[in-house]
N, C-alpha and C. Protein backbone atom coordinates (compact mmCIF):
# COMPACT_ATOMS: atom_id res chain seq x y z
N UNK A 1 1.28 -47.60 -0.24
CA UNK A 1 0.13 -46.78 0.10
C UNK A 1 0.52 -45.71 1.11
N UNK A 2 1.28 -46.21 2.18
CA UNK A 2 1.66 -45.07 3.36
C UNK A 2 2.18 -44.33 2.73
N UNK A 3 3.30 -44.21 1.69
CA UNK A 3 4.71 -43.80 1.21
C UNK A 3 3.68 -42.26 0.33
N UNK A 4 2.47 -42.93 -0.14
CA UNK A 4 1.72 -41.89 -1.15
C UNK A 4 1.04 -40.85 -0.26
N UNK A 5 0.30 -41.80 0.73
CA UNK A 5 -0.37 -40.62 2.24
C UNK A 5 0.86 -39.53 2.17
N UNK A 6 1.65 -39.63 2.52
CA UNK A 6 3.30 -39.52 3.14
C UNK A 6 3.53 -38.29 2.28
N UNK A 7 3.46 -38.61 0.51
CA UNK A 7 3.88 -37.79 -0.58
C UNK A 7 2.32 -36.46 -0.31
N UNK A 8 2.02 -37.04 -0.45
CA UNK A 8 0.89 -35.71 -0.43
C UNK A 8 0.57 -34.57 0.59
N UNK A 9 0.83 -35.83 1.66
CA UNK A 9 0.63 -34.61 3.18
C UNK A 9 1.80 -33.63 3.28
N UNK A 10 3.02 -34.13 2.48
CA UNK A 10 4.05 -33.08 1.94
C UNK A 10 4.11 -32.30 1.02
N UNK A 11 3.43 -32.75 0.11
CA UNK A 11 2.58 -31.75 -1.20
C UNK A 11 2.01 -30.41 -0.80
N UNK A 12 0.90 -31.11 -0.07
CA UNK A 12 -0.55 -29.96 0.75
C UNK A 12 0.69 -29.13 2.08
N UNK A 13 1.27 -29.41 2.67
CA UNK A 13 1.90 -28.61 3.67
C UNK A 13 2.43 -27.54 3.14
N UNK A 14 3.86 -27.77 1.84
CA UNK A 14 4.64 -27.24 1.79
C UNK A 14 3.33 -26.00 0.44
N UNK A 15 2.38 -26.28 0.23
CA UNK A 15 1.24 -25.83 -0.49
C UNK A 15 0.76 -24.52 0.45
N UNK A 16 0.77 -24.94 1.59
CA UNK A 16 0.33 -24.43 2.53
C UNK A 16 1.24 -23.17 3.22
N UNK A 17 2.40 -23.92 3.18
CA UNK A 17 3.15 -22.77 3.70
C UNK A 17 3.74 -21.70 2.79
N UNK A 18 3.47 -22.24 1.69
CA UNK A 18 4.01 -20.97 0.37
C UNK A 18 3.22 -19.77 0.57
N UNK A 19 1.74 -20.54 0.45
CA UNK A 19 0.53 -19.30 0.29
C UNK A 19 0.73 -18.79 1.71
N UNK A 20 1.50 -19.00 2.88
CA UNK A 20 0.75 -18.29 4.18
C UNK A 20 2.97 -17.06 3.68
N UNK A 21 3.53 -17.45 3.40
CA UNK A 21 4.65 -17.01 3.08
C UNK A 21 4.37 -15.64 1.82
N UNK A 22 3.73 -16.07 0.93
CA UNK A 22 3.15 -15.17 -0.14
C UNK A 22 2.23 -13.87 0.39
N UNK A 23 1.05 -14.24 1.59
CA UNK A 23 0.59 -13.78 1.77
C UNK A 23 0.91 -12.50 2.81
N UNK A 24 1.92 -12.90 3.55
CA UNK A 24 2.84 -12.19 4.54
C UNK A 24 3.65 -11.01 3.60
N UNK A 25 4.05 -10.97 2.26
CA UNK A 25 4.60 -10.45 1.77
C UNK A 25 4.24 -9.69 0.42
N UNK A 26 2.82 -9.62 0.31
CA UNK A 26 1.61 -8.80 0.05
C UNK A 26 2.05 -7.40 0.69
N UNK A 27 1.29 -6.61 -0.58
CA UNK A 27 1.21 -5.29 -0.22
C UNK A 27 1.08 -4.90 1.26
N UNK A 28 1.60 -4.25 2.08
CA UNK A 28 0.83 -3.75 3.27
C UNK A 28 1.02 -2.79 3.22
N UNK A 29 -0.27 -2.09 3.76
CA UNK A 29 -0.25 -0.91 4.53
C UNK A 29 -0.26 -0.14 5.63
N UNK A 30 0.29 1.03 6.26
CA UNK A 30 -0.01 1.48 7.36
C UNK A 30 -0.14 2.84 7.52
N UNK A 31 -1.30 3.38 7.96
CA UNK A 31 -1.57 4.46 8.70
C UNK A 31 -0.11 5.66 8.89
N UNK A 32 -0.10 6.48 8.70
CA UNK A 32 1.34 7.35 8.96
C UNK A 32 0.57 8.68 9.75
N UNK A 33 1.38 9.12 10.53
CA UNK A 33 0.86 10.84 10.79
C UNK A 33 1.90 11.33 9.84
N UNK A 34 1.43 12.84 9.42
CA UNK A 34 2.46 13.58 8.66
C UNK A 34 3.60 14.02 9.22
N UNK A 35 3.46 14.33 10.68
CA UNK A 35 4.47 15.20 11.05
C UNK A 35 5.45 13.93 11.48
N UNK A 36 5.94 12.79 11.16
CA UNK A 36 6.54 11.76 11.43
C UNK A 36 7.64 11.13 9.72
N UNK A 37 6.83 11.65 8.86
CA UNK A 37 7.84 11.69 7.61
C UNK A 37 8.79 12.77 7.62
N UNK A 38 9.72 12.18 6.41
CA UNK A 38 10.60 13.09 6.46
C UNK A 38 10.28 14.21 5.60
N UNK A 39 11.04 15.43 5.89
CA UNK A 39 11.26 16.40 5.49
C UNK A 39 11.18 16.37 3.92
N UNK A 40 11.65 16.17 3.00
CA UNK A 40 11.25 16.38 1.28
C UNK A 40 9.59 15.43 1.17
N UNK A 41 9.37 14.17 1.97
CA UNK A 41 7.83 13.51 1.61
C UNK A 41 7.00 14.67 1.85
N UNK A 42 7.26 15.35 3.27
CA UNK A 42 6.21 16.26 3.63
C UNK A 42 6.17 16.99 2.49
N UNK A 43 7.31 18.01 2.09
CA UNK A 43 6.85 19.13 1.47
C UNK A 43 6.31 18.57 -0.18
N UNK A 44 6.99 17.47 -0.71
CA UNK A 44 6.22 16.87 -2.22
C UNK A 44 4.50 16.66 -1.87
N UNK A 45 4.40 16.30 -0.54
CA UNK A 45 3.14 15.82 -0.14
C UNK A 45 1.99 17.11 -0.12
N UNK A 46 2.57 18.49 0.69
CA UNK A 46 1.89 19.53 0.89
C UNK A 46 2.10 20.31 -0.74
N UNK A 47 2.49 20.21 -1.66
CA UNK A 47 2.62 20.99 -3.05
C UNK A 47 2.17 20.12 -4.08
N UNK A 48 2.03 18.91 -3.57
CA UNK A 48 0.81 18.17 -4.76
C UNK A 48 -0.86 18.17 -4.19
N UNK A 49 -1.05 18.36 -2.82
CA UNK A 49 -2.46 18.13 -2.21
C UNK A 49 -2.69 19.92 -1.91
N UNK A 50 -2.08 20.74 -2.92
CA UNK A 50 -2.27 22.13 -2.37
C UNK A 50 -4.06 22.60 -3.00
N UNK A 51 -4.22 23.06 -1.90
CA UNK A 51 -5.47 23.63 -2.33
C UNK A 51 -7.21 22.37 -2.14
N UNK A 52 -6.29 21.06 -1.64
CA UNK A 52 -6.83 20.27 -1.26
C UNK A 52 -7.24 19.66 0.56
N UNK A 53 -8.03 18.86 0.80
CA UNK A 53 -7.67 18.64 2.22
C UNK A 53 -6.80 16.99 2.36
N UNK A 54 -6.07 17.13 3.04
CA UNK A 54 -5.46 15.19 2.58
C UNK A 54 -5.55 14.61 4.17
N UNK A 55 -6.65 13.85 3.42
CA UNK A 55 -7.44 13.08 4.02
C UNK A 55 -6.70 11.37 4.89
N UNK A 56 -5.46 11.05 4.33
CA UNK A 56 -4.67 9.67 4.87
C UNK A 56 -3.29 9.52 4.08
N UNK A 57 -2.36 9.45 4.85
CA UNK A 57 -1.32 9.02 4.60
C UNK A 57 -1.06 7.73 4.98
N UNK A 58 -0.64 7.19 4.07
CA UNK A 58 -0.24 5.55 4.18
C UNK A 58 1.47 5.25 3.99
N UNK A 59 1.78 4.34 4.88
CA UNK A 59 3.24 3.93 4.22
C UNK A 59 2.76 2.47 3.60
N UNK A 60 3.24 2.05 2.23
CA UNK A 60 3.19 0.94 1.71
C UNK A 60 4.04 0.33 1.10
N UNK A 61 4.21 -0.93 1.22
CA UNK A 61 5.13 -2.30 0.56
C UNK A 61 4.80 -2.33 -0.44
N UNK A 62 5.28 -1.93 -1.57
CA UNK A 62 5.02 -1.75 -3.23
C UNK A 62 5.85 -2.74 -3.64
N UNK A 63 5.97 -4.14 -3.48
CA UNK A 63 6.71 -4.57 -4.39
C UNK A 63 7.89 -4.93 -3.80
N UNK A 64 8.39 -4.57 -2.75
CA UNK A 64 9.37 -4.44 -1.49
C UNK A 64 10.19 -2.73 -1.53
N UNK A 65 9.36 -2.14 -1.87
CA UNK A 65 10.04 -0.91 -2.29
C UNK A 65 9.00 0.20 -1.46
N UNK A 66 9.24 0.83 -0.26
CA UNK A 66 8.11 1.32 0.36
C UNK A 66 7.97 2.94 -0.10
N UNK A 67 6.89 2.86 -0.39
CA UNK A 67 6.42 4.13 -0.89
C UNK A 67 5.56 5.13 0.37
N UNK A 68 5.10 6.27 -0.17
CA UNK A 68 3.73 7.01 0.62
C UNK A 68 2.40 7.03 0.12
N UNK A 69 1.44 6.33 0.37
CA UNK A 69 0.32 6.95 -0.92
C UNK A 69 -0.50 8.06 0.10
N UNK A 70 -1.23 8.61 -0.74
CA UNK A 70 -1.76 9.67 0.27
C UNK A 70 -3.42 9.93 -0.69
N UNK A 71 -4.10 10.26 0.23
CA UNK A 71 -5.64 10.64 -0.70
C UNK A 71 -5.53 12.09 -0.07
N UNK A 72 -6.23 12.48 -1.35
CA UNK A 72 -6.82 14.17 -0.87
C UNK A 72 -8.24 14.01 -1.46
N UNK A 73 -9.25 15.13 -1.01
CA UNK A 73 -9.99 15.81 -1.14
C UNK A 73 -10.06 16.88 -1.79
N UNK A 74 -10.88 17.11 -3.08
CA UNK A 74 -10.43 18.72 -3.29
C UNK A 74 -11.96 18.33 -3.96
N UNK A 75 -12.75 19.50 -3.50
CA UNK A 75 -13.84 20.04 -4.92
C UNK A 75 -15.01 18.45 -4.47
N UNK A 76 -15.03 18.11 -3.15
CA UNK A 76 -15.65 16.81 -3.22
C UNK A 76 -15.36 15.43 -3.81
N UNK A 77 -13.99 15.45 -4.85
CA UNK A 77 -13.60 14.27 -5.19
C UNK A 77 -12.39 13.74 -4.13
N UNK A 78 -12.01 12.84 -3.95
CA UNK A 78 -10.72 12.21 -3.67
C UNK A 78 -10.40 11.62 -4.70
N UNK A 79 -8.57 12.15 -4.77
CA UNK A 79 -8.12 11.29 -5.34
C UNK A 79 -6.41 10.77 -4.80
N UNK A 80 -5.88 10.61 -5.31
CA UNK A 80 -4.91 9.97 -4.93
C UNK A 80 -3.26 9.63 -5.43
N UNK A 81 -2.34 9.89 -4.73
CA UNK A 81 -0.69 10.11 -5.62
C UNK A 81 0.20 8.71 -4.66
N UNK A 82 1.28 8.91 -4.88
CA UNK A 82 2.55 8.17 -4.17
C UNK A 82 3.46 8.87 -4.34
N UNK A 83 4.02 9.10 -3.44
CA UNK A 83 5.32 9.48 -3.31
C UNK A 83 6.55 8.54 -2.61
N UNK A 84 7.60 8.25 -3.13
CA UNK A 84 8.89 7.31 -2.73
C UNK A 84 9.51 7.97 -1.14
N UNK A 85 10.10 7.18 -0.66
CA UNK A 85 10.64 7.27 0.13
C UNK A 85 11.91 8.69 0.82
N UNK A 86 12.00 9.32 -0.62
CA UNK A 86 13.32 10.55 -0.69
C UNK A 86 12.74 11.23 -1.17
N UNK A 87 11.20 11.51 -1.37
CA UNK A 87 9.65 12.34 -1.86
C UNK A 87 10.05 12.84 -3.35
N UNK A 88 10.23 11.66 -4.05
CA UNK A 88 10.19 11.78 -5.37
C UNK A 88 8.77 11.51 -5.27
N UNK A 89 7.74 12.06 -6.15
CA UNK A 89 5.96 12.62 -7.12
C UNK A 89 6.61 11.10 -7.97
N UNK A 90 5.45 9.58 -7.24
CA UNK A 90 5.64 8.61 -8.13
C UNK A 90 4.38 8.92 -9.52
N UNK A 91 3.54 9.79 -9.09
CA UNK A 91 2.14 9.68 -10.31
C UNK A 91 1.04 9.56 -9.14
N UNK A 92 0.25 10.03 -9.90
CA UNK A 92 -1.51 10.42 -9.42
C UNK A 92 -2.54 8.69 -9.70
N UNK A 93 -3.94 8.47 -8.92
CA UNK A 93 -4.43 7.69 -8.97
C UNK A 93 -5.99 8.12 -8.88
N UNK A 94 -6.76 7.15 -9.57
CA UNK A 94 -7.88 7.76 -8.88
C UNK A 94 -8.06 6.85 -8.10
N UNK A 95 -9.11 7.54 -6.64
CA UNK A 95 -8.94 7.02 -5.71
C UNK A 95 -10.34 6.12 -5.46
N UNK A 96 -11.17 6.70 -6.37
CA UNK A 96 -12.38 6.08 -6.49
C UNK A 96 -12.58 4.76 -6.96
N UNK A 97 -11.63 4.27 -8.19
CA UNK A 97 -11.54 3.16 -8.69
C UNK A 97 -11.13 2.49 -8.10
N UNK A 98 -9.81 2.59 -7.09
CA UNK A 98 -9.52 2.20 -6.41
C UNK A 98 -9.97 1.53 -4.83
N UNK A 99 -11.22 2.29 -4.59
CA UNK A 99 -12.06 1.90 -3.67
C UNK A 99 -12.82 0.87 -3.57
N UNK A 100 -13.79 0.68 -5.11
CA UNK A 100 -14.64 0.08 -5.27
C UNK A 100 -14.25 -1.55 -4.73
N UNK A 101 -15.14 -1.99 -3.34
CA UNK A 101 -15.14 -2.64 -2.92
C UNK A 101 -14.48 -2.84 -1.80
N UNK A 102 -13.91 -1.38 -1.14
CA UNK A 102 -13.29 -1.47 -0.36
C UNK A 102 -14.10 0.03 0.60
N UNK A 103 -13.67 -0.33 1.50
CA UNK A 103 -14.64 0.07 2.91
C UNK A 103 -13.60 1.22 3.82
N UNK A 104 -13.56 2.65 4.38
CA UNK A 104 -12.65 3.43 5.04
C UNK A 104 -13.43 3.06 6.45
C-alpha cells in the first residue's frame, strides 16, 4: 500500500514539474523600443508599416527561434507582420483575429 502512495506521489510530481517546465518555455513575449533593434529589423520594420502608425514592437520565442512581431495601424485597422532576427519580412497577420480574447 505505502509502495503505491509512494508510486503516485511520483507520478503527480514529476506530472507537475513537466507542465511548470512546458509552461516556462511557451511563447513569450516582450515589449521592445525601436531604437534598440538592430539596424536591417528597423529598416524591414519602417518599409513594411510605411504609411502606417506602428503601434508595438514585440520580441518573441517562436518556437525557440526569436522573432519581432510588430502591429501597425493604418486606415483604422491594425494589423500585423514578423520579422526574424537579421530582418528577414517573416509574413503579415491579422491582428484582429489574433486579439479576440485578448486585452492591450
Amino acid at each position: 500500500m505505502n509502495t503505491t502512495k509512494l508510486l503516485v506521489a511520483a507520478v503527480v510530481s514529476a506530472g507537475l514539474a513537466c507542465s511548470v517546465t512546458a509552461k516556462a518555455t511557451e511563447e513569450k513575449e516582450t515589449a521592445v523600443d525601436m531604437s534598440s533593434l538592430p539596424a536591417p529589423v528597423q529598416k524591414t520594420i519602417k518599409e513594411k508599416a510605411k504609411g502606417g502608425e506602428i503601434v508595438k514592437v514585440e520580441k518573441e520565442n517562436d518556437k525557440g527561434k526569436w522573432n519581432y512581431e510588430v502591429v501597425v495601424k493604418k486606415s483604422g485597422k491594425e494589423w500585423g507582420f514578423e520579422v526574424d532576427k537579421d530582418g528577414k519580412y517573416l509574413g503579415k497577420h491579422d491582428e484582429a483575429k489574433e486579439q479576440k480574447g485578448e486585452k492591450h
